[in-house]
Protein backbone atom coordinates (compact mmCIF):
# COMPACT_ATOMS: atom_id res chain seq x y z
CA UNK A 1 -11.26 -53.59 -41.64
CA UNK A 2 -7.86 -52.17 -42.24
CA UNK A 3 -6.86 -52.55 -38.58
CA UNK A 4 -8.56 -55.45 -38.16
CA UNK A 5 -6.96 -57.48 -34.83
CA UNK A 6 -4.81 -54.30 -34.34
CA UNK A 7 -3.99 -53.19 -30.56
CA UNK A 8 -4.27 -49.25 -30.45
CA UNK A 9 -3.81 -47.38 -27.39
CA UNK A 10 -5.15 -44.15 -27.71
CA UNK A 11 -4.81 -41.19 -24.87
CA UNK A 12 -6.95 -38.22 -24.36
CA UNK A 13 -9.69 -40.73 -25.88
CA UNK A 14 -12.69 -40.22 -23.47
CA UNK A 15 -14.61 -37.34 -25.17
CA UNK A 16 -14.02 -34.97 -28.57
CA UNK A 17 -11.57 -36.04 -31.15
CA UNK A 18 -10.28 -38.87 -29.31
CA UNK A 19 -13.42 -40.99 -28.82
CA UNK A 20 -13.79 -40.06 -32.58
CA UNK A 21 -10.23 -42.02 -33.53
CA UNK A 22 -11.11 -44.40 -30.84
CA UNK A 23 -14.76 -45.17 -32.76
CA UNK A 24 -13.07 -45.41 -36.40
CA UNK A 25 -10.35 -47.89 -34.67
CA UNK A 26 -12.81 -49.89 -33.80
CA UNK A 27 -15.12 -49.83 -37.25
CA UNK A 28 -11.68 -50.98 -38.86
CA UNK A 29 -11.55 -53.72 -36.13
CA UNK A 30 -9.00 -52.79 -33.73
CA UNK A 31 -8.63 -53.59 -30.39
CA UNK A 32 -8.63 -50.20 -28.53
CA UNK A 33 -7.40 -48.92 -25.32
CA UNK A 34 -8.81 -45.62 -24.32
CA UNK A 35 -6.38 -43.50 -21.86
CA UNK A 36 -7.62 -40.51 -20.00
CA UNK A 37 -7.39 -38.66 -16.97
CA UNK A 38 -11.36 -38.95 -16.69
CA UNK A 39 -12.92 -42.06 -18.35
CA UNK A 40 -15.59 -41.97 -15.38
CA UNK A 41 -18.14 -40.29 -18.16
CA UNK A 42 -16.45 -41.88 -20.92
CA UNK A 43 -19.21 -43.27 -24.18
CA UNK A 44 -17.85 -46.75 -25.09
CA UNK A 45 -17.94 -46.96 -28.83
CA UNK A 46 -20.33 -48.93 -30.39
CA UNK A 47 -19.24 -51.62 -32.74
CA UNK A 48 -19.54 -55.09 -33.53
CA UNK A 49 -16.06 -55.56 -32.16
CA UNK A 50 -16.07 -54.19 -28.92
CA UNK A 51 -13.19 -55.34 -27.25
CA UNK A 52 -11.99 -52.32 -25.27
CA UNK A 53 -10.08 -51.34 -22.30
CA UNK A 54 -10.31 -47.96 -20.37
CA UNK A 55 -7.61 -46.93 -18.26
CA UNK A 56 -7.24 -43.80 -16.41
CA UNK A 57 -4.11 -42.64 -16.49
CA UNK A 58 -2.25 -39.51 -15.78
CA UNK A 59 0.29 -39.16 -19.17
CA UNK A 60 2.14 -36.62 -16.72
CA UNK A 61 2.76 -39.53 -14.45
CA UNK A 62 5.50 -41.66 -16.15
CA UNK A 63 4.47 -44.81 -13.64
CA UNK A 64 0.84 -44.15 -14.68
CA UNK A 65 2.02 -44.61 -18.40
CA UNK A 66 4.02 -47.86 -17.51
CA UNK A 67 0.89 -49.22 -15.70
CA UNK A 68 -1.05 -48.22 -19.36
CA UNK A 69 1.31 -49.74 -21.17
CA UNK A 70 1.53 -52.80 -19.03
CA UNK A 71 -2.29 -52.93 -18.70
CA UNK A 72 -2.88 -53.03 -22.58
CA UNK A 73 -0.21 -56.25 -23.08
CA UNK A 74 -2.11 -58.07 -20.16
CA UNK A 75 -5.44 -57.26 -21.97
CA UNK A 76 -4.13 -58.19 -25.67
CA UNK A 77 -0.73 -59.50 -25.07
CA UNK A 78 1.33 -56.91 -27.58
CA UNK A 79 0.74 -53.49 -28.23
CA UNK A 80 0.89 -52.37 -32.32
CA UNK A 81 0.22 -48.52 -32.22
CA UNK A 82 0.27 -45.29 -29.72
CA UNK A 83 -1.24 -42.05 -30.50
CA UNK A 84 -0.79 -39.67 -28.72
CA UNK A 85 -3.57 -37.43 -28.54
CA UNK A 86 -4.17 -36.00 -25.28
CA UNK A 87 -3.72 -32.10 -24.77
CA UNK A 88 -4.48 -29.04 -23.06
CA UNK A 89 -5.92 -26.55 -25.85
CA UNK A 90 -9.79 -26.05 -25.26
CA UNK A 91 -9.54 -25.04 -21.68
CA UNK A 92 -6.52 -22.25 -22.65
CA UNK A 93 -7.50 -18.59 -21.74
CA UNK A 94 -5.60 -16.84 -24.54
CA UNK A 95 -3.22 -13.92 -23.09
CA UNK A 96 -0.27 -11.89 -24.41
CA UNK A 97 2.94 -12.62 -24.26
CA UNK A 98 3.31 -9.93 -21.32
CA UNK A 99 0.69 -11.98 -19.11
CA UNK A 100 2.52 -15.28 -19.26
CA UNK A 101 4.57 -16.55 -16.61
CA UNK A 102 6.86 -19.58 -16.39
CA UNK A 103 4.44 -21.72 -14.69
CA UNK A 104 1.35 -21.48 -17.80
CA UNK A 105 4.42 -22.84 -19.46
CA UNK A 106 5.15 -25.69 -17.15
CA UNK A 107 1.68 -26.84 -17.23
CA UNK A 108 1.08 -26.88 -20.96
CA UNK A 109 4.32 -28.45 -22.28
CA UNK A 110 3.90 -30.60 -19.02
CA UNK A 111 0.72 -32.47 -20.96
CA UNK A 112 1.29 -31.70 -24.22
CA UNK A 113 5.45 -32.73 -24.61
CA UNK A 114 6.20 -34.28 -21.28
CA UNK A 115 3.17 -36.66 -21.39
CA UNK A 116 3.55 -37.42 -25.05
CA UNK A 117 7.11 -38.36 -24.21
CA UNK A 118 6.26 -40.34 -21.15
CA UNK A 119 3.75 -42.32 -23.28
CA UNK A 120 6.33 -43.26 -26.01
CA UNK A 121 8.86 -44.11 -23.18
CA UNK A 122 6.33 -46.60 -21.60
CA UNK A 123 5.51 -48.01 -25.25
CA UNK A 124 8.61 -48.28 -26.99
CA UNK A 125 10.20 -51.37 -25.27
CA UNK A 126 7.14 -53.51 -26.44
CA UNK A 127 7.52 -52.07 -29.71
CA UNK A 128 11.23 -52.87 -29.74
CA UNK A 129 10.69 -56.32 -28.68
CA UNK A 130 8.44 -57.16 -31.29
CA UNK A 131 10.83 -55.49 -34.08
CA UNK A 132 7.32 -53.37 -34.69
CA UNK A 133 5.16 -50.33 -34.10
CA UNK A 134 3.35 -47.53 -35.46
CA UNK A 135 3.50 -44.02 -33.24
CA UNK A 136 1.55 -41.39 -34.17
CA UNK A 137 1.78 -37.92 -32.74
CA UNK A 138 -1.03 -35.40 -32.87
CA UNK A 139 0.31 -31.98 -33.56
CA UNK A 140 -1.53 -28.81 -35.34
CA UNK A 141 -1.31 -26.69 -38.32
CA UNK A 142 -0.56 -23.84 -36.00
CA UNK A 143 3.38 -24.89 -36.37
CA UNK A 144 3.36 -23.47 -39.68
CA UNK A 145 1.41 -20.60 -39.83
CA UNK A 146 1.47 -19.09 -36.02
CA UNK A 147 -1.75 -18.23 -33.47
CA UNK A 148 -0.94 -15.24 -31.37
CA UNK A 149 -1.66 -15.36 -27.78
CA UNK A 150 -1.32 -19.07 -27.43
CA UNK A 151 2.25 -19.34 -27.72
CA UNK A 152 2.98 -22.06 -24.97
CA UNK A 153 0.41 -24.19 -26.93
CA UNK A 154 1.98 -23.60 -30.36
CA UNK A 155 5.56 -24.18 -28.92
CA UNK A 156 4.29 -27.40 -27.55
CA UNK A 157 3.24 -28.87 -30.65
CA UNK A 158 6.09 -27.48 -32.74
CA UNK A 159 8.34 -29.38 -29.74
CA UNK A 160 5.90 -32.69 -31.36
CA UNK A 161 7.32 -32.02 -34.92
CA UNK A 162 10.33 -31.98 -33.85
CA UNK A 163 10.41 -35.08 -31.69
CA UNK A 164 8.29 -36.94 -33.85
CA UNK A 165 11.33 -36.25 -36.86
CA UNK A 166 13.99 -36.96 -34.81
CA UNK A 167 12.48 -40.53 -33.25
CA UNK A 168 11.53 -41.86 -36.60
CA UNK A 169 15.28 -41.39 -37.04
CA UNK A 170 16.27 -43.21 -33.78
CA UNK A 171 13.74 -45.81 -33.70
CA UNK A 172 13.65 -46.97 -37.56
CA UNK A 173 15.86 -49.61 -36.61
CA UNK A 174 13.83 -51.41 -34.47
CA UNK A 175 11.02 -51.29 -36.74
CA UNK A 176 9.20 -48.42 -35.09
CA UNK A 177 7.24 -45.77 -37.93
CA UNK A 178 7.00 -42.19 -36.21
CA UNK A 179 4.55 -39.76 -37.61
CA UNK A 180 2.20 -37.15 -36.74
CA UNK A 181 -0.85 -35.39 -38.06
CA UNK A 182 -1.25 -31.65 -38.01
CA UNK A 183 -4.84 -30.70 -38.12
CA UNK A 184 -6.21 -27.25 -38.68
CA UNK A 185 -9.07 -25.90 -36.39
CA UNK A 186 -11.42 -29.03 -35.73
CA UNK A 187 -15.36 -28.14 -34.07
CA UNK A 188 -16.17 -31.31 -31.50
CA UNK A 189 -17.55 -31.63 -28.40
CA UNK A 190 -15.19 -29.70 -26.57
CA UNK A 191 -15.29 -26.15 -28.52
CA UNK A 192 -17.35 -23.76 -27.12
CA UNK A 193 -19.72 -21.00 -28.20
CA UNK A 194 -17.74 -18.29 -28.29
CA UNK A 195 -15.68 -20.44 -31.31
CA UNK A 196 -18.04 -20.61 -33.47
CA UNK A 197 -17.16 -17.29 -35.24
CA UNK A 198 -13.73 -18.10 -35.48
CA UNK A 199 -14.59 -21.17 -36.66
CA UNK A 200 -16.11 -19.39 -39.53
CA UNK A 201 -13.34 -17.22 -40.29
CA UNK A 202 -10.99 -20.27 -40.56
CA UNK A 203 -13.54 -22.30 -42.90
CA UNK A 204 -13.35 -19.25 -45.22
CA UNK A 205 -9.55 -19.00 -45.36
CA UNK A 206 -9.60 -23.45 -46.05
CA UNK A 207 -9.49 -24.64 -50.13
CA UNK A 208 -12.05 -26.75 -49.14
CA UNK A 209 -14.55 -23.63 -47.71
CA UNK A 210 -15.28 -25.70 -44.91
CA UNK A 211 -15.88 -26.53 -41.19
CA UNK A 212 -13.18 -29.54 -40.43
CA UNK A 213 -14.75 -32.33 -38.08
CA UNK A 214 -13.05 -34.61 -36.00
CA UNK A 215 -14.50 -37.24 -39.01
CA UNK A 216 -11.94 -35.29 -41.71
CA UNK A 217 -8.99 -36.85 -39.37
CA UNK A 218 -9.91 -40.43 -39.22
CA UNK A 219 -8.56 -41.19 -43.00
CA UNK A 220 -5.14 -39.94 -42.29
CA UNK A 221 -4.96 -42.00 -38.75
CA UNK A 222 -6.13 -44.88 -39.91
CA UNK A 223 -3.15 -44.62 -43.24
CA UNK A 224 -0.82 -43.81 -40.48
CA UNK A 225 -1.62 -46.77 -38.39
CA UNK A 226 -2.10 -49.08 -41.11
CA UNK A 227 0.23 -51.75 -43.18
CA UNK A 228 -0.24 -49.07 -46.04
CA UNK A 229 1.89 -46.56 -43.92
CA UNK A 230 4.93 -49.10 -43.75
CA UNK A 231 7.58 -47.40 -45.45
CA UNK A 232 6.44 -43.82 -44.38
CA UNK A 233 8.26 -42.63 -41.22
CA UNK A 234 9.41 -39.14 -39.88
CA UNK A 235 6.22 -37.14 -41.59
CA UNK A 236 3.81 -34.81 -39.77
CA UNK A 237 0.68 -35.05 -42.48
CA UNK A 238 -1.38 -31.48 -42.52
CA UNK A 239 -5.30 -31.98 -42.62
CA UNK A 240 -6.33 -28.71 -42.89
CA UNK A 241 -8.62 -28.47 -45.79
CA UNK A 242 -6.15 -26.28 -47.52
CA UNK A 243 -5.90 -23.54 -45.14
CA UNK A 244 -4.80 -20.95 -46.49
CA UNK A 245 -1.55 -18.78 -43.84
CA UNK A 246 -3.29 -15.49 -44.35
């Protein structure tokens, strides 16, 4: 019960990896808030604590992420952690670099920067008033080592790097830890068939020699989100398995 009476708002939580942080949070008896743009279909964990709150919210929306924000604190009256997990990656038709236009651009670093930055906005001032907070950004491995034809996607999470260093700067003051995880390839709900060989290819290239599951994340969350993560701030941790940048 390392988060035990924690309040954890969690976006992009509904389905896939996020239900999967959302589930551990709970195990380590948190008090979870699941944001998503569809929690109409949304499996509520199952734990003996099971004190959570589903919002639908719109992270593009920066009133929608007020309301989220506002609609946690009336639930559990403070708000201890964000992470920012929600994304557009799975439904991404790779193309060339020739195909892209301005507005693929627009709509990926819309979700993947904008809303991540409209989330923090909407969270911060609770964070600040209680001289506490743990942020945690979800970025991917693909910073370091590159993935051709996805290169709004991979700009968009080397943009969370980036923010997530230079907010641990700004915000260390008030109390406030920023840091992010960078996971490799992960197979969850929301991969289809057509990744499965890839999926292979990158379990070859990993120290480990193995498929990474949205499971393989949870340790590194729940460290980030923790009291043992106090006095780490400004870090993007890799969970890759060892993946090898062939």
């Amino acid at each position: 019960m390392r988060l035990k009476d924690q309040v954890i708002l969690i976006t992009g939580a509904a389905r896939g990896i996020g239900l999967v942080y959302a589930q551990r949070c709970v195990d380590e008896g948190a008090n979870v808030i699941i944001a998503d743009i569809d929690v109409g279909h949304a499996d509520q964990p199952t734990s003996p604590h099971p004190d959570i709150l589903f919002v639908r919210t719109d992270i593009t929306q920066p009133e929608q992420t007020d309301r989220l924000v506002s609609e946690a604190v009336k639930r559990f009256s403070r708000l201890d952690c964000l992470i920012n997990n929600a994304a557009l990656f799975t439904a991404l038709r790779r193309r060339p670099l020739e195909e892209l236009t301005a507005e693929d651009w627009q709509q990926v670093l819309w979700v993947n920067v904008i809303g991540a930055f409209n989330c923090i906005k909407s969270a911060v001032p609770v964070m600040k008033k209680a001289k506490k907070g743990k942020i945690i950004n979800i970025a991917s491995n693909v910073v370091h080592k590159g993935l051709p034809y996805l290169l709004a996607y991979v700009a968009s999470k080397g943009a969370i790097v980036a923010m997530t260093r230079a907010l641990a700067r700004e915000l260390g003051p008030d109390g406030i830890n920023v840091n992010g995880i960078a996971p490799g390839y992960v197979l969850h709900e929301g991969t289809g068939p057509t990744d499965a060989g890839r999926n292979e290819q990158v379990a070859r290239l990993r120290s480990l020699g193995r498929t990474e599951m949205p499971d393989d994340l949870c340790g590194a969350m729940v460290f980030l989100a923790s009291a043992d993560s106090d006095f780490v701030t400004g870090q993007t941790l890799v969970v890759d398995g060892g993946e090898i940048f062939a």
